[in-house]
C-alpha atoms as a PDB file:
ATOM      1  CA  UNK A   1     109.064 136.420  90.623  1.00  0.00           C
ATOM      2  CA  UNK A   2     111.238 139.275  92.534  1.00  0.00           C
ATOM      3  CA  UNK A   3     109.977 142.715  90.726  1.00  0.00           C
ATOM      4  CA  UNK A   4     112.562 145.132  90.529  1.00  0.00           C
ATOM      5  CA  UNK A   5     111.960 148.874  89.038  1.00  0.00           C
ATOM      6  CA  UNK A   6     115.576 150.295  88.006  1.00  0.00           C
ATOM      7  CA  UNK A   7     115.902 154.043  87.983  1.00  0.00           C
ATOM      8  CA  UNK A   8     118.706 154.973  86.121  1.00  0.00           C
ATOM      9  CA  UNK A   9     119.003 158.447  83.912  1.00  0.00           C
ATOM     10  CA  UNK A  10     121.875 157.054  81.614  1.00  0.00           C
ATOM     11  CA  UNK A  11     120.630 155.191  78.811  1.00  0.00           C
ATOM     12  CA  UNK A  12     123.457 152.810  78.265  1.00  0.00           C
ATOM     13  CA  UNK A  13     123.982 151.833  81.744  1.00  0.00           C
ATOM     14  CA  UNK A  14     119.942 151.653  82.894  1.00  0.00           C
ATOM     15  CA  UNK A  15     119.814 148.870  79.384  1.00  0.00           C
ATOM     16  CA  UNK A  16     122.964 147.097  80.712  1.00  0.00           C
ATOM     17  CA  UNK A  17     122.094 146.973  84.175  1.00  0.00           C
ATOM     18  CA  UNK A  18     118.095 145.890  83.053  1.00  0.00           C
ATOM     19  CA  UNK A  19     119.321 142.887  80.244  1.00  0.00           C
ATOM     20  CA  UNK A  20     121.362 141.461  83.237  1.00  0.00           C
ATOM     21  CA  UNK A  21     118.649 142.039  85.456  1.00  0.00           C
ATOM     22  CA  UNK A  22     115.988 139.684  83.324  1.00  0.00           C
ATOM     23  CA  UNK A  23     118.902 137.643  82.291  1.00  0.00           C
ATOM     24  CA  UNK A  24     119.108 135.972  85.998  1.00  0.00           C
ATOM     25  CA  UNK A  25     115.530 135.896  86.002  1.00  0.00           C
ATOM     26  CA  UNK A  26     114.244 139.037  87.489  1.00  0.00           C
ATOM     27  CA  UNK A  27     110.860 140.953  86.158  1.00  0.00           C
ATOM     28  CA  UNK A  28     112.559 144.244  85.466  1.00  0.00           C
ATOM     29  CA  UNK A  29     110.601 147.901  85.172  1.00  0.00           C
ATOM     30  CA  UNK A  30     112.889 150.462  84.183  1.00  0.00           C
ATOM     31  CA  UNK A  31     112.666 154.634  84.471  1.00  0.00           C
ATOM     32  CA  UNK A  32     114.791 157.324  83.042  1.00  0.00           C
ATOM     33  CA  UNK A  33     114.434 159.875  85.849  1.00  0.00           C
ATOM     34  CA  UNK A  34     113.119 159.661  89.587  1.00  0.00           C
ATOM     35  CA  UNK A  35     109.744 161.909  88.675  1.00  0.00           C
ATOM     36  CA  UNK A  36     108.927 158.843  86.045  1.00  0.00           C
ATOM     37  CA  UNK A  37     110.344 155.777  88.597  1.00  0.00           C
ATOM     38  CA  UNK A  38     107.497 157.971  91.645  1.00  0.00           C
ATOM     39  CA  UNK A  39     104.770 157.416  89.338  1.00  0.00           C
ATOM     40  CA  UNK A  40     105.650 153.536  88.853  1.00  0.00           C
ATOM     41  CA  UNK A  41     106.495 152.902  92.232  1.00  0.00           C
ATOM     42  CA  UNK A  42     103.250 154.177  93.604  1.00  0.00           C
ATOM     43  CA  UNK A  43     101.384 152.600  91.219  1.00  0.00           C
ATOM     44  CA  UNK A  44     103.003 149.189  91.450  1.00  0.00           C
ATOM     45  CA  UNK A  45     104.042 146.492  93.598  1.00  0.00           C
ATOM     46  CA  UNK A  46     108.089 146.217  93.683  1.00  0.00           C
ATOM     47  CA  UNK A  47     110.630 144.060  95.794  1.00  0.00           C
ATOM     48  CA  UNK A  48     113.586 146.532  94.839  1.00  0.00           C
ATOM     49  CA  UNK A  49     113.632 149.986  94.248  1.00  0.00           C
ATOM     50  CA  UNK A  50     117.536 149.968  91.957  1.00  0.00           C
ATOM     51  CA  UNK A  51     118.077 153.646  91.684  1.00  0.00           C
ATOM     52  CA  UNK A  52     120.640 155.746  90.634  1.00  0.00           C
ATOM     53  CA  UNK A  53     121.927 159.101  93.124  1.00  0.00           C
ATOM     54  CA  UNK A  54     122.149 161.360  90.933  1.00  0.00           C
ATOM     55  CA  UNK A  55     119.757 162.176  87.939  1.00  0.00           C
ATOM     56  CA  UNK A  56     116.895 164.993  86.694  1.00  0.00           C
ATOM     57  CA  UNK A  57     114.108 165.884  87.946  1.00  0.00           C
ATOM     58  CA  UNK A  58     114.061 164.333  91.239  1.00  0.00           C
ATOM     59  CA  UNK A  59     117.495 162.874  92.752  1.00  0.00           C
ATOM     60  CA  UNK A  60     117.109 159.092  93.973  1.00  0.00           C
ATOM     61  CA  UNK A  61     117.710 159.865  97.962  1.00  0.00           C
ATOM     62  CA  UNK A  62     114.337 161.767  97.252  1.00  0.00           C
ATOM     63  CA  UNK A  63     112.599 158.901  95.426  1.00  0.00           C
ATOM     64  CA  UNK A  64     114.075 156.516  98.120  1.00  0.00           C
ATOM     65  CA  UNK A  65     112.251 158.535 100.960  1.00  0.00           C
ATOM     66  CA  UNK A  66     108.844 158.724  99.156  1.00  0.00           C
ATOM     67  CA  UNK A  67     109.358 154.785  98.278  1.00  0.00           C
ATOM     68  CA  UNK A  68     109.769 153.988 101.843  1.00  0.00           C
ATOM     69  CA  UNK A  69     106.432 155.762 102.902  1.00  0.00           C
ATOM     70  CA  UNK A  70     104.633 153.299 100.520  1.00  0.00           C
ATOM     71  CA  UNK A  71     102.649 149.732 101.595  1.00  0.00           C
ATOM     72  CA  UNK A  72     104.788 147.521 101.840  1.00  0.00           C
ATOM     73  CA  UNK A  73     107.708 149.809 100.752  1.00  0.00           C
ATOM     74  CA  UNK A  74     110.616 148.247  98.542  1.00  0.00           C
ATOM     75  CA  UNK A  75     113.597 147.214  99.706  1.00  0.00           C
ATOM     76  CA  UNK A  76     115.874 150.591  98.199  1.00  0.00           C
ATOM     77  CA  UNK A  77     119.534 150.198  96.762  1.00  0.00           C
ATOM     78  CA  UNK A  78     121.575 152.718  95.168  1.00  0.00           C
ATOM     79  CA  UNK A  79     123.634 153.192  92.891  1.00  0.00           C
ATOM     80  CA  UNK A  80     126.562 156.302  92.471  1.00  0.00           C
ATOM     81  CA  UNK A  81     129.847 156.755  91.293  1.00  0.00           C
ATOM     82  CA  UNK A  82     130.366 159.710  93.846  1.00  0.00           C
ATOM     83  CA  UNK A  83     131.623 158.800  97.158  1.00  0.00           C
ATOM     84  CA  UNK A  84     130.365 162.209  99.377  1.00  0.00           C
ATOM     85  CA  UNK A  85     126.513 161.457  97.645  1.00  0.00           C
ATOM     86  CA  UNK A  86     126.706 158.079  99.257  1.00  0.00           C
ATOM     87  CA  UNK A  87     127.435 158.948 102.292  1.00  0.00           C
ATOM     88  CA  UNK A  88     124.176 161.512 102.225  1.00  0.00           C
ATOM     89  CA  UNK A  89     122.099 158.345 100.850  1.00  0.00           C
ATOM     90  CA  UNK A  90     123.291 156.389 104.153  1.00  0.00           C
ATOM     91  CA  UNK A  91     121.868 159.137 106.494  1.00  0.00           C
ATOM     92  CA  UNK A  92     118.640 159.838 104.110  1.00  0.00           C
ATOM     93  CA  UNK A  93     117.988 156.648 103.964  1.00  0.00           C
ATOM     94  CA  UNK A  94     119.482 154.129 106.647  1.00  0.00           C
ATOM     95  CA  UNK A  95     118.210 150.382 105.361  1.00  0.00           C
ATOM     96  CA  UNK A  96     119.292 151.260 102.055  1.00  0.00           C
ATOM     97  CA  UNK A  97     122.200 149.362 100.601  1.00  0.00           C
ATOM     98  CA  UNK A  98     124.601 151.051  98.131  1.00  0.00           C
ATOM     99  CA  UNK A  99     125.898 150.065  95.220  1.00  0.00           C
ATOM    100  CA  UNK A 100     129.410 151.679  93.668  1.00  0.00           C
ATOM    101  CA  UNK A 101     130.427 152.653  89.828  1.00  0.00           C
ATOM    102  CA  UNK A 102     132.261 150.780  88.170  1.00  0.00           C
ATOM    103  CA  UNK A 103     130.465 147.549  89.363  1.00  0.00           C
ATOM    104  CA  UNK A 104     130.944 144.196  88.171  1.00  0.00           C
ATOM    105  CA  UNK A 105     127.687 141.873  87.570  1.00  0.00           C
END
C-alpha cells in the first residue's frame, strides 16, 4: 500500500484532503505543521511527502529539502494557493510536483 504523510496546517482542508486520501485506498499519516511532518518523515517510510507551502514552524520548501536528504527520500508534492511561493518551491525543490488551491479531487 502507497504511504502518504500529508502536511497541511489547516484543519479543515488537511481532514478533507486525508478522508479522500484513504477513501481511494491510500495509508494516510497526517501533520499539522512541517516541525511535526520532520519528525514523521524521518522516522518513517513514505511514498509521498503531500505538503502544504505555507504553514508554522517550518514552511514545506524546508521540509521538502530535509525529506529529499532521507533513504530512499519521498516523492514531494505541494500544495499552495499562492502563485510567487510556487514558483520558489520549483527552484528549492526541482522533482517536486505542485499542486494549486482550489483543487478538485
Amino acid at each position: 500500500m502507497i504511504r502518504i504523510l500529508l502536511a497541511e496546517d489547516d484543519e479543515a482542508m488537511r481532514s478533507y484532503v486525508a478522508r479522500a486520501l484513504q477513501r481511494s485506498g491510500y495509508d494516510v499519516t497526517t501533520a499539522a505543521t512541517g516541525r511535526e511532518a520532520l519528525d514523521l518523515v524521518e522516522s518513517g517510510t513514505f511514498d509521498l511527502l503531500l505538503t502544504d507551502i505555507v504553514m508554522p514552524e517550518m514552511d514545506g520548501i524546508e521540509l521538502a529539502q530535509k525529506a529529499q536528504a532521507l533513504v530512499p527520500a519521498p516523492k514531494v508534492m505541494f500544495i499552495t494557493g499562492f502563485a510567487a511561493v510556487a514558483l520558489q518551491a520549483n527552484d528549492a525543490v526541482p522533482d517536486a510536483r505542485l499542486l494549486s488551491k482550489p483543487f478538485h479531487l
